[in-house]
C-alpha atoms as a PDB file:
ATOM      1  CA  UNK A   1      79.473  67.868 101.882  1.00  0.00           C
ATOM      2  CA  UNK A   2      79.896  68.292  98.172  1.00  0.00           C
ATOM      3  CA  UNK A   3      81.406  71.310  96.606  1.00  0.00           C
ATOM      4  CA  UNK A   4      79.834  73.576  94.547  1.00  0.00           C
ATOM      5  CA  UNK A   5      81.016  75.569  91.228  1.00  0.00           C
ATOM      6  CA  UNK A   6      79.763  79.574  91.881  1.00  0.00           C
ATOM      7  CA  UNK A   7      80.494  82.456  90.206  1.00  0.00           C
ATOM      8  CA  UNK A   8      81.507  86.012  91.701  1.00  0.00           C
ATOM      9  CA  UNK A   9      81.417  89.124  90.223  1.00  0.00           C
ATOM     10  CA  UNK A  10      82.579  92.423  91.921  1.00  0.00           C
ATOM     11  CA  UNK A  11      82.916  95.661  91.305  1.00  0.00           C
ATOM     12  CA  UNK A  12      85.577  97.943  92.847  1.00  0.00           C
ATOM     13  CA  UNK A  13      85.989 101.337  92.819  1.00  0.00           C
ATOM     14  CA  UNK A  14      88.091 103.137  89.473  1.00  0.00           C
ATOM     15  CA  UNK A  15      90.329 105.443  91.295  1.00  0.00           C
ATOM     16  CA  UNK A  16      92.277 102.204  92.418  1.00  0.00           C
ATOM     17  CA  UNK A  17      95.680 100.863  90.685  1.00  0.00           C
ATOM     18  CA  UNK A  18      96.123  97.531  88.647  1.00  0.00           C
ATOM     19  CA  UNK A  19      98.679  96.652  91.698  1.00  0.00           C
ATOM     20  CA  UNK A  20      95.540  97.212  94.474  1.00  0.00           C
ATOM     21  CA  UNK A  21      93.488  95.802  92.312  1.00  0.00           C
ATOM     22  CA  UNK A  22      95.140  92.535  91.968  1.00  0.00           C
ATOM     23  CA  UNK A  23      95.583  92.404  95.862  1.00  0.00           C
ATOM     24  CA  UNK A  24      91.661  92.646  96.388  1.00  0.00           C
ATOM     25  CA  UNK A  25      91.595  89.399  93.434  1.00  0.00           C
ATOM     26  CA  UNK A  26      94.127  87.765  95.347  1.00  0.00           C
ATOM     27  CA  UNK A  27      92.270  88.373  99.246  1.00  0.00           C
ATOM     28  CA  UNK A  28      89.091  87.008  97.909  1.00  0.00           C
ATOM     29  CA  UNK A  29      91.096  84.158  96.150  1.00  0.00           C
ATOM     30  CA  UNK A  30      92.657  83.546  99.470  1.00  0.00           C
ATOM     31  CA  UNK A  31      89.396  83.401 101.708  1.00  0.00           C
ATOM     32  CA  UNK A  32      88.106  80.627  99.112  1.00  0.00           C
ATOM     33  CA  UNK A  33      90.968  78.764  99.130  1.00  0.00           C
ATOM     34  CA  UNK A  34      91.460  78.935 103.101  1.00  0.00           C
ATOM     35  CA  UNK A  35      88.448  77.740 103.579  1.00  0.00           C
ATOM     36  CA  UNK A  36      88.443  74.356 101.195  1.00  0.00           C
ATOM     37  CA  UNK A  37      87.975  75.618  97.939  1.00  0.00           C
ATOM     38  CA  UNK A  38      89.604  76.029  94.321  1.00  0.00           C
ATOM     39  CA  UNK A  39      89.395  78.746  91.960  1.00  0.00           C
ATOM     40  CA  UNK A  40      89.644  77.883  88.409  1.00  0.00           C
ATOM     41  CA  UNK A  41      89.913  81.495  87.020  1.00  0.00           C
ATOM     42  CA  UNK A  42      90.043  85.101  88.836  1.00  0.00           C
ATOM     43  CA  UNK A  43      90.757  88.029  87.557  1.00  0.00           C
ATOM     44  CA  UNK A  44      89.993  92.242  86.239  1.00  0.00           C
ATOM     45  CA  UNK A  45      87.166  91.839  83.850  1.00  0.00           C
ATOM     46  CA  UNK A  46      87.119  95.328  82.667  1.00  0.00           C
ATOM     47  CA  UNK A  47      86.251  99.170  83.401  1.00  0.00           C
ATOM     48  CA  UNK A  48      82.712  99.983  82.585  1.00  0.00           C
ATOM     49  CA  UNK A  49      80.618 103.217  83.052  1.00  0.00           C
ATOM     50  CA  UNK A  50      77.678 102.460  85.024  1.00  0.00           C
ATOM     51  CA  UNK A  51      73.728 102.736  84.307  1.00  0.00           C
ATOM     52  CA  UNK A  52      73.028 104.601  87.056  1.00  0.00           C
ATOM     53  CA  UNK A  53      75.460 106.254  89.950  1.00  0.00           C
ATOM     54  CA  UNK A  54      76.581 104.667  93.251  1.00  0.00           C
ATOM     55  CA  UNK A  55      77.443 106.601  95.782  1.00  0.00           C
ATOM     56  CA  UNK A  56      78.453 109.636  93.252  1.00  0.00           C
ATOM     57  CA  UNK A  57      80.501 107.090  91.176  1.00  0.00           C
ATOM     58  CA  UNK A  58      80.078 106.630  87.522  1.00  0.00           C
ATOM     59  CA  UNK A  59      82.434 103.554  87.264  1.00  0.00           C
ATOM     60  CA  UNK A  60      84.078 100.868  88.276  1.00  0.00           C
ATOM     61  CA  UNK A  61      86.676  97.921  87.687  1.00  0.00           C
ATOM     62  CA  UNK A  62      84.406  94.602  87.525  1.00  0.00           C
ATOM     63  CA  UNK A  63      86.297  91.680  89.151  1.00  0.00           C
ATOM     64  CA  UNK A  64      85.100  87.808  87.839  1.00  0.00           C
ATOM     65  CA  UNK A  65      85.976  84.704  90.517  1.00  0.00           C
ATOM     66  CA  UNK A  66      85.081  81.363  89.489  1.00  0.00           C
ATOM     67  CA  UNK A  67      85.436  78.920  92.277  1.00  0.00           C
ATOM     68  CA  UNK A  68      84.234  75.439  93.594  1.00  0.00           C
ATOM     69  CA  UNK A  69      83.417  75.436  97.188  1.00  0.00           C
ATOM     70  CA  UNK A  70      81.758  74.019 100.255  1.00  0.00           C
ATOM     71  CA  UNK A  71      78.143  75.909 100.789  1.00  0.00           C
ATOM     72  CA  UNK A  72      80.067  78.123 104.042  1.00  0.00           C
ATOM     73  CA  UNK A  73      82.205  79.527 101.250  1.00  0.00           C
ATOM     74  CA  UNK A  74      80.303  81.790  99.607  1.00  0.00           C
ATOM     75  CA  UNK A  75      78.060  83.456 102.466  1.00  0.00           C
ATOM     76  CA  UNK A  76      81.654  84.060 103.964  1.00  0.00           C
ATOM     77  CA  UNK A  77      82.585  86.237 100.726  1.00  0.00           C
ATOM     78  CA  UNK A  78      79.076  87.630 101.152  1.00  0.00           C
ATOM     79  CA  UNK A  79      80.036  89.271 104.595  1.00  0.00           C
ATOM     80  CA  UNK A  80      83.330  90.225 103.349  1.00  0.00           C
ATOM     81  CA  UNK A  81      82.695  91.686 100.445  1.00  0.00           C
ATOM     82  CA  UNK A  82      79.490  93.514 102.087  1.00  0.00           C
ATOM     83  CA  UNK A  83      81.880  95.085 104.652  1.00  0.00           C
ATOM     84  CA  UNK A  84      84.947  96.178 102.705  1.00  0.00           C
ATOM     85  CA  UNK A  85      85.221  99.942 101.523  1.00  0.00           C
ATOM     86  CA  UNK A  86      86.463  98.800  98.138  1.00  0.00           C
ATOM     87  CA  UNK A  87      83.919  96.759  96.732  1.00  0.00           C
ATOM     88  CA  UNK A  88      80.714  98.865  95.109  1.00  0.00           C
ATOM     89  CA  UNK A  89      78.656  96.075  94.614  1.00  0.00           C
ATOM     90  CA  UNK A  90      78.923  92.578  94.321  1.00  0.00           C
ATOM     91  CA  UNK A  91      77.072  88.939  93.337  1.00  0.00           C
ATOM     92  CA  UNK A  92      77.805  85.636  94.274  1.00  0.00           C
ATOM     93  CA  UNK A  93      75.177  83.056  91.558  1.00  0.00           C
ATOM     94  CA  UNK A  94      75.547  79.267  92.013  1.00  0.00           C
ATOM     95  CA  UNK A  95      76.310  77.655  88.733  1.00  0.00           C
ATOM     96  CA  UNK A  96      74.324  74.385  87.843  1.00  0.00           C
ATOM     97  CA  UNK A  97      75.571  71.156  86.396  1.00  0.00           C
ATOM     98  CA  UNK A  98      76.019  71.644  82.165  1.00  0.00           C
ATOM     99  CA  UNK A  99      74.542  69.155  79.991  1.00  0.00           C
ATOM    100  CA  UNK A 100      76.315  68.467  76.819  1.00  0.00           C
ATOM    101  CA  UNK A 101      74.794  69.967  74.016  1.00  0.00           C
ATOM    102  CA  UNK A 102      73.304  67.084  72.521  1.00  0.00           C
ATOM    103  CA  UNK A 103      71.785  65.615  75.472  1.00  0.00           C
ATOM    104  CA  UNK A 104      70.130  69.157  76.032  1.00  0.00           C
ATOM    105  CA  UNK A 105      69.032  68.829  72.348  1.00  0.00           C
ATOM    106  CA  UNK A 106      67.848  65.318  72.924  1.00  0.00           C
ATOM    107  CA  UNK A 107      65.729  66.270  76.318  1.00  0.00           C
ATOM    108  CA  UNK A 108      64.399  69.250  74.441  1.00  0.00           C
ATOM    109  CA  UNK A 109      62.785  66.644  71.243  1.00  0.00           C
ATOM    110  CA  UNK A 110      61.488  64.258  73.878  1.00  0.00           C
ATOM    111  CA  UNK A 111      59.597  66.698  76.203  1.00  0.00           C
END
């Protein structure tokens, strides 16, 4: 089975420290690489306010994971993420194959 290039973003709660912050990165980083994948880039995004509350919280430190993977990979980090206490909210978005620029360009004139 091929792998796959996805995308995970995360959100974990603000009260926690840059040190428990990176061990969350690192655990999720682990489970994808444990299981037959690579991640190209991981790391603290930022702190943002939300729109709207969760749970009485009105922010959060967003986590961004890029990884390639077998299919398993990311319905595993689905059920982790779902159950751990730290995580707010979380997505896990497939990305699909790029086209250079100029062939996008060139499909876009012929069509």
């Amino acid at each position: 089975m091929a792998n796959r290039n996805y995308e995970a973003l995360y959100i974990v709660r603000p009260e926690l420290k840059d040190a428990d912050i990176t061990k969350i990165a690192d655990k999720f980083s682990k489970i994808v690489t444990d299981n037959g994948g690579t991640v190209s880039k991981a790391g603290l995004w930022e702190k943002r306010k939300f729109a709207y509350e969760i749970e009485d919280i009105k922010e959060g430190n967003y986590i961004i994971m890029h990884f390639e993977a077998p299919g398993t990979v990311p319905a595993e980090l689905n059920r982790l993420m779902r159950i751990s206490d730290d995580v707010l909210r979380h997505t896990i978005v497939k990305q699909e194959e790029v086209t250079a620029p100029a062939e996008a360009a060139a499909v876009a004139v012929e069509a």
